[in-house]
Protein backbone atom coordinates (compact mmCIF):
# COMPACT_ATOMS: atom_id res chain seq x y z
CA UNK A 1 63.65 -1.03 50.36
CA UNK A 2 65.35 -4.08 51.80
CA UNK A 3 67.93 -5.82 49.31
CA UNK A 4 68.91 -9.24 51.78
CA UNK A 5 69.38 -11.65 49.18
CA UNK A 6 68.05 -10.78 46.29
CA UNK A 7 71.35 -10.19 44.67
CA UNK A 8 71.61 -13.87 44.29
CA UNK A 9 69.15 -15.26 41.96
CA UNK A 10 69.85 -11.45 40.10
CA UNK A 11 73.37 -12.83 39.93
CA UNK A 12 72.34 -16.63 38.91
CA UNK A 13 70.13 -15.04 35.89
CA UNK A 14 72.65 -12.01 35.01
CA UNK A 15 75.64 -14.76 34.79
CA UNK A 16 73.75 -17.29 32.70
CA UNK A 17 72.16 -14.82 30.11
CA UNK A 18 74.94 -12.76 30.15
CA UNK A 19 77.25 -15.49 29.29
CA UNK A 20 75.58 -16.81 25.92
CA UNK A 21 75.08 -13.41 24.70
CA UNK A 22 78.60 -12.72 24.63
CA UNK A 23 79.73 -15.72 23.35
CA UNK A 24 77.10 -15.34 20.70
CA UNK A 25 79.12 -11.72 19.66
CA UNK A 26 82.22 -13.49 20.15
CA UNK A 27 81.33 -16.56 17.56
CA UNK A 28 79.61 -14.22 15.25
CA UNK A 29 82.97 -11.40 15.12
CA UNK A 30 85.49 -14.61 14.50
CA UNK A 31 82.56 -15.88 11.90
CA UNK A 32 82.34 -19.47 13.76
CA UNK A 33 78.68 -19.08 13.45
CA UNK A 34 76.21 -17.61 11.51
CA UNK A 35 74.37 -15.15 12.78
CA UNK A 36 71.11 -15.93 12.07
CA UNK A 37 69.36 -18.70 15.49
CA UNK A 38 72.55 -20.99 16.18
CA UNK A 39 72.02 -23.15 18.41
CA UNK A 40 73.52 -21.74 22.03
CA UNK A 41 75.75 -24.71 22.39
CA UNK A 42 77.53 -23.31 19.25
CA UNK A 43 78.66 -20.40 20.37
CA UNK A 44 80.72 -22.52 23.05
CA UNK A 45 82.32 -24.49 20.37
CA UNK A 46 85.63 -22.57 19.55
CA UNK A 47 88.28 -20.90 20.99
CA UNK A 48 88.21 -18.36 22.78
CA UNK A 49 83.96 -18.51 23.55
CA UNK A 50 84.36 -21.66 24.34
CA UNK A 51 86.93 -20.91 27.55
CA UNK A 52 84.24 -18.23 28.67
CA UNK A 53 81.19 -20.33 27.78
CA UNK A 54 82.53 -23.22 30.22
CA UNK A 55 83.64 -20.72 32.97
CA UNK A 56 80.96 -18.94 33.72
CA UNK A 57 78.21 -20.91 32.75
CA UNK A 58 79.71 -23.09 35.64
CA UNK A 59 79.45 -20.09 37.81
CA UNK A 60 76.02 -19.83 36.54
CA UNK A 61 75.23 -23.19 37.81
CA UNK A 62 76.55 -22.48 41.31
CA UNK A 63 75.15 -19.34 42.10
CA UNK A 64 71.40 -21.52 40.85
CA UNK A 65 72.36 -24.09 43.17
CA UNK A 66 73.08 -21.70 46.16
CA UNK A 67 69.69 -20.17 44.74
CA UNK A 68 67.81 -23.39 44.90
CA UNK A 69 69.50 -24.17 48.56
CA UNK A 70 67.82 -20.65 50.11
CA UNK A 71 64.75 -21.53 48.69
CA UNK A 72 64.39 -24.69 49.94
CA UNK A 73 65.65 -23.50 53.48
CA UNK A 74 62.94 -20.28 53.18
CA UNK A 75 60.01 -22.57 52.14
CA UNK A 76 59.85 -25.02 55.20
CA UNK A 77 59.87 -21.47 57.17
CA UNK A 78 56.20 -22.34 56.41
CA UNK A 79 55.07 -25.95 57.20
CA UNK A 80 53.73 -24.60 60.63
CA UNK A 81 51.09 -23.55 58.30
CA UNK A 82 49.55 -26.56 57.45
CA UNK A 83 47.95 -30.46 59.36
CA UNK A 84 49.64 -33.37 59.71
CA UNK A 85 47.49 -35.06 57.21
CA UNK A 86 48.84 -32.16 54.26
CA UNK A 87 52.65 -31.37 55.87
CA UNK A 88 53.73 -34.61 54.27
CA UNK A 89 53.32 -33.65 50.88
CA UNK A 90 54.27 -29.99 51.18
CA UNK A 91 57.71 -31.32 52.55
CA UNK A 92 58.49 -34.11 49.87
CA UNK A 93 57.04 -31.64 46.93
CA UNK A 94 60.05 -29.12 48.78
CA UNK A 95 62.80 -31.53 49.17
CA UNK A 96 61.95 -33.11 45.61
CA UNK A 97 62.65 -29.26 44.39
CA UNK A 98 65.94 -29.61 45.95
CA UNK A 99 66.74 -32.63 44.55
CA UNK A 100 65.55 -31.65 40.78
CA UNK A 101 67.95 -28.38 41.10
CA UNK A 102 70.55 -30.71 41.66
CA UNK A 103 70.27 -32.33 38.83
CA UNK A 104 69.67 -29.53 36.59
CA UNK A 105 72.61 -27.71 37.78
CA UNK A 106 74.39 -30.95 37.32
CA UNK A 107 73.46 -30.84 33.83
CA UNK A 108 74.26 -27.45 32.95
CA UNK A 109 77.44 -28.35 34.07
CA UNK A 110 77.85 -31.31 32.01
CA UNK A 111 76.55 -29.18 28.94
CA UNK A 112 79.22 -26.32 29.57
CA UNK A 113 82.45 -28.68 29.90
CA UNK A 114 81.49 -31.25 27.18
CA UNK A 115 81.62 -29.04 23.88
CA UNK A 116 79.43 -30.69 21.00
CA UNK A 117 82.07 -31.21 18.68
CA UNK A 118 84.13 -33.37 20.40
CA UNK A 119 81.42 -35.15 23.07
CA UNK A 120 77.79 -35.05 21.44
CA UNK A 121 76.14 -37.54 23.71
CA UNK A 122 77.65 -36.37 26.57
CA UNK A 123 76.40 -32.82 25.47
CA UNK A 124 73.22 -33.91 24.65
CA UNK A 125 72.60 -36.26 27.71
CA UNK A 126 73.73 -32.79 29.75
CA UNK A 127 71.36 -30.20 27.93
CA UNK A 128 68.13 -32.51 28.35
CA UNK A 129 68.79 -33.42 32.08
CA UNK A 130 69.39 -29.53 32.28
CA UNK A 131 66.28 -28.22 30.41
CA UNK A 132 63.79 -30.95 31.39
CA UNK A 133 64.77 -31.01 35.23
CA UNK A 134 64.88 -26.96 35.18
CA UNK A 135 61.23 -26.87 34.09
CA UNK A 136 60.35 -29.47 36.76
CA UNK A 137 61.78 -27.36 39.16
CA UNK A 138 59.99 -24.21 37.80
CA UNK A 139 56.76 -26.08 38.25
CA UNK A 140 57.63 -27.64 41.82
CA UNK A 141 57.92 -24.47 43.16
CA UNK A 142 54.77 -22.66 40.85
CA UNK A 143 53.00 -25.06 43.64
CA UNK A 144 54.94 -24.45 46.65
CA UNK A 145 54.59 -20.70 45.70
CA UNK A 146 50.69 -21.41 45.39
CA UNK A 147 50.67 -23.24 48.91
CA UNK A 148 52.29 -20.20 50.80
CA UNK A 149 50.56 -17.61 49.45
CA UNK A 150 49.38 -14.42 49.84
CA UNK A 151 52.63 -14.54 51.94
CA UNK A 152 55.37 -14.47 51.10
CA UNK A 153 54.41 -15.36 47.72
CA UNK A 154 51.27 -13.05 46.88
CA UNK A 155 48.73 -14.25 44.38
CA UNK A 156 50.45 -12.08 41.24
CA UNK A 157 54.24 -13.56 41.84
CA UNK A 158 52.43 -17.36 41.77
CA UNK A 159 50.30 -16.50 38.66
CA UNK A 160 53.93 -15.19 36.87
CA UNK A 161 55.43 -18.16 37.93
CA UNK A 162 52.71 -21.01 36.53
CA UNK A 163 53.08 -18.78 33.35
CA UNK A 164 56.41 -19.15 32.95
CA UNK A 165 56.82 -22.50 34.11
CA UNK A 166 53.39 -23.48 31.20
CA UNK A 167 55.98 -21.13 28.62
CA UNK A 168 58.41 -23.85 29.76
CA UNK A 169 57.02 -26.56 28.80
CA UNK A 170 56.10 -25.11 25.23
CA UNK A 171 59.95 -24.34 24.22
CA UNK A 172 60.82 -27.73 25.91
CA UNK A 173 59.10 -29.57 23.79
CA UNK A 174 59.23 -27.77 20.55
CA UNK A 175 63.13 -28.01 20.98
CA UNK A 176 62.67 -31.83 21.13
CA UNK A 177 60.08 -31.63 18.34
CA UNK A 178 62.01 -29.63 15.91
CA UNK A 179 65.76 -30.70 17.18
CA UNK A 180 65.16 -34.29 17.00
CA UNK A 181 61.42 -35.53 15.54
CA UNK A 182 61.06 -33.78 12.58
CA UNK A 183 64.49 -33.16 11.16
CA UNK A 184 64.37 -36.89 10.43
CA UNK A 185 61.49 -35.78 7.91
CA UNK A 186 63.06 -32.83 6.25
CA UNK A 187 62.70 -32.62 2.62
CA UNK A 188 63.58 -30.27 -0.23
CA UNK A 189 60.14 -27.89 0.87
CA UNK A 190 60.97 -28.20 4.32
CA UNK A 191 65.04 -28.98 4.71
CA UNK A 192 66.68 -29.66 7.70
CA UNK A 193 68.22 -26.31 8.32
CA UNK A 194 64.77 -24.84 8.78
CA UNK A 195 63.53 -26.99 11.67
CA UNK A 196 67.11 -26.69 13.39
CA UNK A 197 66.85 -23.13 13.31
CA UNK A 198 63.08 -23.09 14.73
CA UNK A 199 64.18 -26.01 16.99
CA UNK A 200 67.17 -23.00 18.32
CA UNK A 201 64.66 -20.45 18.66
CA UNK A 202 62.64 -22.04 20.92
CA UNK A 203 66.27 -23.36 22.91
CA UNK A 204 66.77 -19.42 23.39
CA UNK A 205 63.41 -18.75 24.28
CA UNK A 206 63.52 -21.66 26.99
CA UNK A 207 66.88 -20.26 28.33
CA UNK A 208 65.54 -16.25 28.90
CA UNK A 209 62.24 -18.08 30.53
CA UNK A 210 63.74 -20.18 32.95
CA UNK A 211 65.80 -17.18 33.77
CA UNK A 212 63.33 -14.81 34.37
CA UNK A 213 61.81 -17.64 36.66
CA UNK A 214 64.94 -17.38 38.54
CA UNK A 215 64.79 -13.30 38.90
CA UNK A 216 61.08 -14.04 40.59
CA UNK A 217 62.75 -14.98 43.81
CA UNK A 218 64.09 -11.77 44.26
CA UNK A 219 60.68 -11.03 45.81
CA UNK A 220 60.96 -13.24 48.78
CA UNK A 221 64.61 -13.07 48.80
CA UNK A 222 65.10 -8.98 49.48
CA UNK A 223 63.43 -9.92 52.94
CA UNK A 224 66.03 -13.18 54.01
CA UNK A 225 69.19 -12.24 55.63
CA UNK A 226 72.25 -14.42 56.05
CA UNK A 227 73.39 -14.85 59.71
CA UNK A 228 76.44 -16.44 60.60
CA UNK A 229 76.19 -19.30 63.50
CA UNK A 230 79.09 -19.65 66.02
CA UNK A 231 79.71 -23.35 67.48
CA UNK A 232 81.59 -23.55 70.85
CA UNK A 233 82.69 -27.25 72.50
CA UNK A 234 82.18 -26.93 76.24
CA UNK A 235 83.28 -30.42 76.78
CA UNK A 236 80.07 -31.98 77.41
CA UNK A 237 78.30 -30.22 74.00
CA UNK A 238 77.94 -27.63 71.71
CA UNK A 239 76.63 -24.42 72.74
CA UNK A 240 75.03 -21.78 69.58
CA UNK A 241 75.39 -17.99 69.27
CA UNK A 242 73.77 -16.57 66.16
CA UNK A 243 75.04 -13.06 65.18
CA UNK A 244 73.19 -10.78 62.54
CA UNK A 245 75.78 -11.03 59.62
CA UNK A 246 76.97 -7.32 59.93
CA UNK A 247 77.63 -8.09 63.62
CA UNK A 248 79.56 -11.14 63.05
CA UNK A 249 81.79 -9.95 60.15
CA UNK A 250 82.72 -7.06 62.78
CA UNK A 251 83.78 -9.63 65.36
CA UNK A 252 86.42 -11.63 63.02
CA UNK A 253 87.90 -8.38 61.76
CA UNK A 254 89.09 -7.81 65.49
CA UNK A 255 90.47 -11.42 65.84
CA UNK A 256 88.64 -12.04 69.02
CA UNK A 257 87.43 -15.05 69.76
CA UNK A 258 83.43 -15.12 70.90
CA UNK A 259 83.34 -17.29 73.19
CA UNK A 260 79.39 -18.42 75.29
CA UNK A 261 80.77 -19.10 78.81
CA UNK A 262 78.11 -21.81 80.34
CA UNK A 263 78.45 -21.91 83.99
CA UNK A 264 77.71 -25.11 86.14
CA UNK A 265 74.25 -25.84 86.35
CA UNK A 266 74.46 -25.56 90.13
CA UNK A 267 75.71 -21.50 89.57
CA UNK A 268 71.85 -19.70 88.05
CA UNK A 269 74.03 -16.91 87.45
CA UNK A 270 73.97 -16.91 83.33
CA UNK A 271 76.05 -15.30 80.89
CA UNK A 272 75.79 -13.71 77.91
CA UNK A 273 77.99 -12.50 74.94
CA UNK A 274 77.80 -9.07 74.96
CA UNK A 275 78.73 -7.13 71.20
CA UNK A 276 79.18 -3.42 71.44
CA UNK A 277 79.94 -1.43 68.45
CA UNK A 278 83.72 -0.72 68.37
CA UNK A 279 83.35 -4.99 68.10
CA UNK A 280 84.50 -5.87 71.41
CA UNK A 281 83.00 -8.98 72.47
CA UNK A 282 82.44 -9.30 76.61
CA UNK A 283 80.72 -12.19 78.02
CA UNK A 284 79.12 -11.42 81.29
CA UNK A 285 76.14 -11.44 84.18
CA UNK A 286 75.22 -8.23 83.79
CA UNK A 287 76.82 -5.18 81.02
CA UNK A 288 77.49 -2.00 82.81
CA UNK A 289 77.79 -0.53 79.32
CA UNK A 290 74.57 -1.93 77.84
CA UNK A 291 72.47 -1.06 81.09
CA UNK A 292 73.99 2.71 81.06
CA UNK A 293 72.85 2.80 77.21
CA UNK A 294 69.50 0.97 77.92
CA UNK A 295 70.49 -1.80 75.84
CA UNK A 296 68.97 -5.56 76.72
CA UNK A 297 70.63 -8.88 77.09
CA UNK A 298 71.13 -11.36 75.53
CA UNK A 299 72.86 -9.85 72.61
């Protein structure tokens, strides 16, 4: 079964949840919290959860913004698909993905480095750029997904998605509702601590969704492969040779330089890089090695 690069939205969603979770032990063993629905932000309040809750939810964010850069690159694979008259929209709905995970990775960022004790609005002004902007995107690409189906999303992988992405929507706004609305209203039947704690459970429940939104790109991404793409100046422009990543990795261990030789365009004789497996690199007309093994050019 292929693997490609489906380790990297595993890795986005393993960091993130990963991350609060042990903070959350951490706050609980040194009693900072209670243990009953805090709020995630306060297990990130005191030393030493907050040091880990600002590292690697930073991480977090950059592995979902590498994440959100594939899948913007892996989607316009597909506007062949569709007229002139539709390609417009499929584009800007793609490229307004892009920009949302910007912003939401932006904001987690924000969120992680601005504790609550000492920056509130700065927090706060993080979490909901984070939370609202991360649902946008989930729902962005519930559309794409729907556009490009049955591949490489099939029918199944866009219905989980618009789930998750309606589930969203739900713990977004019941964290506003409880957080914000109707702890102005509490009472002595209904005090404050109750809606901050419902208000926290849905903030949890957000968190694990938009997560396992993330871990449904693993489907299209076990098939993507990174290549690496070698530039080389032959003094009138820039000439490409993509190697296969195993390839290329194979090639800089030896210190060789790989080098496309472009002849004059008077001489038709053309050349061609030529990789063989020990990782020498020959550029050449014709490969006595390759045409003994059967191989074909270009490599």
């Amino acid at each position: 079964m292929p693997c490609g690069l489906a380790w990297l939205p595993i890795s986005s969603a393993v960091t993130s949840l990963g991350t609060i979770i042990v903070t959350y032990i951490l706050a609980v063993a040194n009693e900072h919290i209670f243990l009953v629905l805090p709020y995630i932000s306060d297990t990130g309040v005191h030393y030493p959860e907050s040091s880990l809750f600002s590292l690697f939810l930073d991480v977090s964010a950059a592995l979902f913004l590498l994440t959100a850069y594939v899948r913007y690159h892996h989607v316009r694979q597909f506007e062949d698909r569709f007229q002139e008259n539709r390609l417009w929209r499929f584009r800007r709905v793609n490229r307004a993905g892009l920009i949302v995970s910007a912003v939401a990775g932006a904001g987690l960022v924000v969120l992680a480095n601005f504790p609550e004790d000492k920056n509130l609005l700065i927090h706060l002004l993080g979490a909901f750029f984070c939370f609202t902007f991360g649902v946008a995107y989930c729902l962005l690409h519930s559309w794409l997904s729907y556009r490009t189906r049955p591949t490489p999303s099939p029918t199944w992988v866009c219905v989980i998605r618009l789930v998750l992405s309606c589930l969203g929507i739900i713990h977004t706004s019941f964290v506003i509702l409880f957080g914000t609305v109707l702890r102005w209203h509490a009472d002595s039947c209904n005090p404050q601590i109750k809606f901050r704690r419902i208000s926290a459970l849905f903030e949890w429940l957000l968190v694990v969704t938009f997560n396992l939104y993330t871990l449904t790109f693993t489907y299209e991404f076990r098939h993507i492969q990174m290549a690496t793409l070698l530039r080389h100046w032959t003094g009138a422009s820039w000439e490409f040779m993509e190697l296969p990543a195993d390839e290329a990795q194979s090639v800089i261990a030896t210190g060789r330089d790989v080098v496309k030789q472009i002849d004059d365009e008077d001489n038709n004789d053309a050349r061609y890089p030529c990789l063989h497996l020990d990782g020498t690199v020959h550029t050449v007309t014709i490969c006595e090695t390759c045409s003994v093994e059967g191989k074909a050019h270009p490599v």
